[in-house]
Protein backbone atom coordinates (compact mmCIF):
# COMPACT_ATOMS: atom_id res chain seq x y z
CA UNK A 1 135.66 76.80 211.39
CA UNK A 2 135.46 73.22 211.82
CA UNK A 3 133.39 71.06 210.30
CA UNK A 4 129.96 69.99 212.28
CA UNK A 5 131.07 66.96 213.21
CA UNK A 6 133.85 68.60 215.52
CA UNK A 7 136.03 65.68 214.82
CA UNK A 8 139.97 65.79 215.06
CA UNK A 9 142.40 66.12 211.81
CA UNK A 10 145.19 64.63 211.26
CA UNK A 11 147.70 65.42 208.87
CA UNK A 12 150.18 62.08 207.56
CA UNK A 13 152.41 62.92 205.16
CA UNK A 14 153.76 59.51 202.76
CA UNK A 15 150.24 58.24 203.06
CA UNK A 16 149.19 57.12 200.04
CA UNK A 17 151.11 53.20 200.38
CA UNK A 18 152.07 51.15 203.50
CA UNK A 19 152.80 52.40 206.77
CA UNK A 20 150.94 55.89 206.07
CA UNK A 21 148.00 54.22 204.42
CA UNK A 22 147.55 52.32 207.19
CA UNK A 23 148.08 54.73 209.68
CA UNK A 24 145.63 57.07 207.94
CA UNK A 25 142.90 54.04 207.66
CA UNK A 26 143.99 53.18 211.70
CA UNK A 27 143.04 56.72 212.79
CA UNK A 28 140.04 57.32 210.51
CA UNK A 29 138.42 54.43 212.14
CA UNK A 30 139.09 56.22 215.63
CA UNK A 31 136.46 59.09 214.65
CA UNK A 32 139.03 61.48 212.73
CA UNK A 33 139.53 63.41 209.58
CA UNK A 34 142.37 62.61 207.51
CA UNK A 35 144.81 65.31 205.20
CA UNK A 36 146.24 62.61 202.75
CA UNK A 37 149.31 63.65 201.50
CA UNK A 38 151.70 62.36 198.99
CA UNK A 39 154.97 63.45 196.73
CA UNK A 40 153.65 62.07 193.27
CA UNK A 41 150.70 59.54 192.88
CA UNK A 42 148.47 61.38 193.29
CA UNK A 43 145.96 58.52 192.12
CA UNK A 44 146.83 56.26 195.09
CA UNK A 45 146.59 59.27 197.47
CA UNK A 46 142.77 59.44 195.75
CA UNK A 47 142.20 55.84 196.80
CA UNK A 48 143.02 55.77 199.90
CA UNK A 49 141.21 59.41 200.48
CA UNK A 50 138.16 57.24 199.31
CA UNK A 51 139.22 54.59 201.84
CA UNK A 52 139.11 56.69 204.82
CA UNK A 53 135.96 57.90 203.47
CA UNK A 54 134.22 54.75 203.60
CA UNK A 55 135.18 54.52 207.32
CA UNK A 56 132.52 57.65 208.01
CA UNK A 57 135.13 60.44 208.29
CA UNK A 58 136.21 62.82 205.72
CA UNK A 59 139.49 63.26 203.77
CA UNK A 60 141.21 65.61 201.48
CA UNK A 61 144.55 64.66 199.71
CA UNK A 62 146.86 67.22 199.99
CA UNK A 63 149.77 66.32 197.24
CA UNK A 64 153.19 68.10 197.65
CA UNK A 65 156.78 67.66 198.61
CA UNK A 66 157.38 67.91 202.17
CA UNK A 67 161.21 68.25 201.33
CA UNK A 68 160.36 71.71 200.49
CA UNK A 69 159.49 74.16 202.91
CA UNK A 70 156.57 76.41 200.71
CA UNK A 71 155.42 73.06 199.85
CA UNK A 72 155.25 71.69 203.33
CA UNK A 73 153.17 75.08 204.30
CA UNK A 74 150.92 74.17 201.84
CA UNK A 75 150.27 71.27 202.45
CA UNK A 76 148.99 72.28 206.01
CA UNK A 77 147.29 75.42 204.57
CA UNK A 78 144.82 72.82 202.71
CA UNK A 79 144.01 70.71 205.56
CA UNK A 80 143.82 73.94 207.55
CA UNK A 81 141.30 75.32 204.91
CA UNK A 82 139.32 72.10 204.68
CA UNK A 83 138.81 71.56 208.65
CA UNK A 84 140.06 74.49 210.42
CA UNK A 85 142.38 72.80 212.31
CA UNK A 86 145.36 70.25 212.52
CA UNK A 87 145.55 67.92 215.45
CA UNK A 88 147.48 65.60 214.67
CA UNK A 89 150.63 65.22 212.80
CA UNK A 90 152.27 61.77 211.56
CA UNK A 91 155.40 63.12 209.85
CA UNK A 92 155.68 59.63 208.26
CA UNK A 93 157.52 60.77 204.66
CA UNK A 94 160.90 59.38 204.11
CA UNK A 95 163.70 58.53 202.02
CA UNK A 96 166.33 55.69 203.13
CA UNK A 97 168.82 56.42 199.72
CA UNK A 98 171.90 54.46 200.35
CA UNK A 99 175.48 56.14 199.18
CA UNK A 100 178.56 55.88 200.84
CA UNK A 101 179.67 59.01 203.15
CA UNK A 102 182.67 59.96 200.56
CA UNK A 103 180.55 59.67 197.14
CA UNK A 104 177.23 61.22 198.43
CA UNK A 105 177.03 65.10 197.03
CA UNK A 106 176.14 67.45 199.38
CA UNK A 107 173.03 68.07 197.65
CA UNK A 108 171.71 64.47 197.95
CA UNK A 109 172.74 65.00 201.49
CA UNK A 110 170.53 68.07 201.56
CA UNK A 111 167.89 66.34 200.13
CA UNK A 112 168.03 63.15 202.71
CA UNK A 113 167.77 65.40 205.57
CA UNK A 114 164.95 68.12 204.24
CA UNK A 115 162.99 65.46 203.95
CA UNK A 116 164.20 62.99 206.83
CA UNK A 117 163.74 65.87 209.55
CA UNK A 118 163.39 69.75 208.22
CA UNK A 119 159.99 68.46 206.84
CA UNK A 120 159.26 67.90 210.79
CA UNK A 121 160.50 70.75 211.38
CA UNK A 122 158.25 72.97 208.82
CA UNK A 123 155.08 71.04 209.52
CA UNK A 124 155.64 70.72 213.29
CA UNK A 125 155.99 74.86 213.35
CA UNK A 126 152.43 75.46 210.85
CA UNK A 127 150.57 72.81 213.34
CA UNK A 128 151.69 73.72 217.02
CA UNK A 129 149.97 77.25 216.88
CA UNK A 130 146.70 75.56 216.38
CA UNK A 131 147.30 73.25 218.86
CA UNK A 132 147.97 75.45 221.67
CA UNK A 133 145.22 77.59 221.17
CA UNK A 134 143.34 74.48 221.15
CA UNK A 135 145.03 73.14 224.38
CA UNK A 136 145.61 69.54 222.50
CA UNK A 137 147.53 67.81 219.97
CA UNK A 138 149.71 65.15 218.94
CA UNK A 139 153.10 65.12 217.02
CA UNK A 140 154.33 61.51 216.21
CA UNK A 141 157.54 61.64 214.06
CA UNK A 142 160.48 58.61 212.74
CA UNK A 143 163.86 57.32 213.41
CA UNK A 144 165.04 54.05 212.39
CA UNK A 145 167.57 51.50 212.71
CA UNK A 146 169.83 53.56 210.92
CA UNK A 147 170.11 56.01 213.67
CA UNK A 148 170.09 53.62 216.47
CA UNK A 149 172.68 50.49 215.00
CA UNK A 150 174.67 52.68 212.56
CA UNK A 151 174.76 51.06 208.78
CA UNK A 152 177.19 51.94 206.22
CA UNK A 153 175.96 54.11 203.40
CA UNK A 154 173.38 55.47 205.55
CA UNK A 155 175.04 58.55 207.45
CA UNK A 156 172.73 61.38 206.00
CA UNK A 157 169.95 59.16 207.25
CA UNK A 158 171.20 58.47 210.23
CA UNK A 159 171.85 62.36 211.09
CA UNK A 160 168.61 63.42 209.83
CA UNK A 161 166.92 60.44 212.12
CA UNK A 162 168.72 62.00 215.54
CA UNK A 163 167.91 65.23 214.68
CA UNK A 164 164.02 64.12 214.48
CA UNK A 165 164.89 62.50 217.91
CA UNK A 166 166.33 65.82 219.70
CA UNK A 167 163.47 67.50 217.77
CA UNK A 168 161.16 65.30 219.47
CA UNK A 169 162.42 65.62 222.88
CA UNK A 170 162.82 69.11 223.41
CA UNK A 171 159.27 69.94 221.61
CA UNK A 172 157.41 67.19 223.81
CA UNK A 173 159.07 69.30 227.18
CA UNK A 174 158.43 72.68 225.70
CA UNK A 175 154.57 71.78 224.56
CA UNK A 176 153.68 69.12 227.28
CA UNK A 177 152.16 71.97 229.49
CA UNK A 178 149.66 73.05 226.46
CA UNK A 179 148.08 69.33 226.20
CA UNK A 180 150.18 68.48 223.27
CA UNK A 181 152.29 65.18 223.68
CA UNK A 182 155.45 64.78 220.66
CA UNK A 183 156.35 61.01 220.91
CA UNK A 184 159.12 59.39 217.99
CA UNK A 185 158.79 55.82 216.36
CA UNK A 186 161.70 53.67 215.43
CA UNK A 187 159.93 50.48 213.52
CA UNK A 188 161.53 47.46 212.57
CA UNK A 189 161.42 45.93 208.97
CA UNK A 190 158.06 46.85 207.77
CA UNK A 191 156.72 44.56 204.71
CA UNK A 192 153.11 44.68 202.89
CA UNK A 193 151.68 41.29 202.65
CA UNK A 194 152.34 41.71 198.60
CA UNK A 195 156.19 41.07 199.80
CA UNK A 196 157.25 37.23 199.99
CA UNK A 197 159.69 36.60 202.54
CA UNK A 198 159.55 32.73 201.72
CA UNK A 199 161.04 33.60 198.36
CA UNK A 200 163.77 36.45 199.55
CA UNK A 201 166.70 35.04 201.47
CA UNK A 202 167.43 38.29 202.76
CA UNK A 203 164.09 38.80 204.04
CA UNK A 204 163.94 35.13 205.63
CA UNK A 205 167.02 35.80 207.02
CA UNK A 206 166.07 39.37 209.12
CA UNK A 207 162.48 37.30 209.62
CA UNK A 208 164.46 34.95 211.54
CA UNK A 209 166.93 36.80 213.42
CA UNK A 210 163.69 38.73 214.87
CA UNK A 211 162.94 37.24 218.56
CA UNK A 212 158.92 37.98 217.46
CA UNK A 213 159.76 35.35 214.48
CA UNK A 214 158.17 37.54 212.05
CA UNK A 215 158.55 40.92 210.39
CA UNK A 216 156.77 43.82 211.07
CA UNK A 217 153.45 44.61 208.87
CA UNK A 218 151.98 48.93 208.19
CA UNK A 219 149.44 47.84 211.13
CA UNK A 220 151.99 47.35 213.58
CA UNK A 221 153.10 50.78 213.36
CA UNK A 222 149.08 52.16 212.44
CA UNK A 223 147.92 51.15 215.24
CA UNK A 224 150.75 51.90 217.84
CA UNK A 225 150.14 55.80 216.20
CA UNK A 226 146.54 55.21 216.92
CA UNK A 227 147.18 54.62 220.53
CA UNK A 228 149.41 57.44 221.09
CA UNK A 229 146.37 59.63 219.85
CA UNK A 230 144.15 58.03 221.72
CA UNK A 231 143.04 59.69 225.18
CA UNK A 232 144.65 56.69 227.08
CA UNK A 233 148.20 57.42 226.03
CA UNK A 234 147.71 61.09 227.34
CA UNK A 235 150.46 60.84 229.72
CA UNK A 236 153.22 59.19 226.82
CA UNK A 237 155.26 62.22 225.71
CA UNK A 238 158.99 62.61 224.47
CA UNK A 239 159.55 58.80 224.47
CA UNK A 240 161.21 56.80 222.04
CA UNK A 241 158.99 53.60 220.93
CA UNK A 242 160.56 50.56 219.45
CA UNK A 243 158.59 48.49 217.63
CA UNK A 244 160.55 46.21 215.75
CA UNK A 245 159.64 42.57 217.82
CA UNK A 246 162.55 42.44 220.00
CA UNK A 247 165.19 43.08 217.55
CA UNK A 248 166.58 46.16 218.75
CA UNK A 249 166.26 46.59 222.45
């Protein structure tokens, strides 16, 4: 059952730094439960469970690799346990690994895209059930850049970020009718404020190619998820949202 409070879950997986941390903080402080999940520190998934906490929700961390399927299903199986349900999913986990298309092994590959998409994939197929017999929900998955520009070294990315796009697409037409709206995120450079751009010429230099003349911070992206799970975006579904300050259009 859930708990007494009858608030929402949601489930972001990568949340224990930057953009997930902050997503997970943006959407406890709009009234929901949070399933913290993370690959390997689990003491930074702990703090920022006791973050979200503080906010006047509750949280569970949920450690495990999404990059593997019986590990995905648990990870869903906890929240599930703790809350009885999983309304939202941020499928946020990601690795960016950069290897020429001729060297990379086809088990890196593998790896890039289990994680990249099939963890979208596992999670989105343990979560929808719940949502339809609850007549709501929210899917919000990744692409990137790499997928929309095309960088060298980055072809396993690339792949697994247009799959998540299809993915998207055809799950936000074949679930719209239930209440449940799939939407997919391609952010800009992201940077935590620990990360001086004054003092990196490459990061000065993508700061000021950006028409927005700065690069993007976790809240940019926190907060545009918060929206798209908020009842005013209700009627957003299967789009692709860019939020990058201009410099991909």
């Amino acid at each position: 059952m859930r708990n007494i409070e009858h608030r929402r879950t949601a489930l972001i997986t990568g949340s224990g730094r930057r953009t997930g941390r902050a997503t997970a903080l943006a959407l406890a402080q709009a009234g929901h439960n949070v399933v913290i999940n993370g690959a390997s520190d689990a003491v930074a998934c702990e703090k920022v469970a006791e973050e979200v906490e503080a906010t006047g929700v509750e949280a569970i961390v949920a450690m495990g690799d999404v990059g593997d399927r019986e590990a995905a299903q648990r990870i869903v199986d906890t929240g599930l346990e703790r809350f009885g349900g999983i309304d939202i999913l941020v499928n946020n986990a990601a690795i960016r690994p950069s290897c020429g298309f001729l060297e990379i092994s086809e088990d890196e590959w593998d790896r890039v895209f289990n994680i990249d998409f099939k963890a979208a994939f596992w999670l989105s197929r343990a979560c929808l059930p719940g949502m339809v017999d609850r007549g709501w929900g929210r899917i919000i998955n990744f692409t990137g850049m790499n997928a929309q520009k095309g960088y060298p070294g980055k072809s396993a990315v690339a792949v697994a970020k247009h799959a998540a796009l299809g993915l998207t697409r055809s799950l936000a037409v074949e679930f719209g009718p239930q209440g449940i709206t799939v939407n997919i995120l391609s952010p800009g450079t992201i940077v935590d404020d620990d990360v001086d751009v004054e003092g990196d010429e490459r990061m000065r230099a993508l700061r000021d190619s950006n028409p927005a003349g700065r690069l993007g911070h976790p809240d940019d992206i926190a907060s545009t998820i918060a929206f798209l799970c908020s009842p005013d975006a209700g009627f957003i579904n299967g789009q692709m949202l860019q939020v990058n300050g201009g410099v991909v259009t």
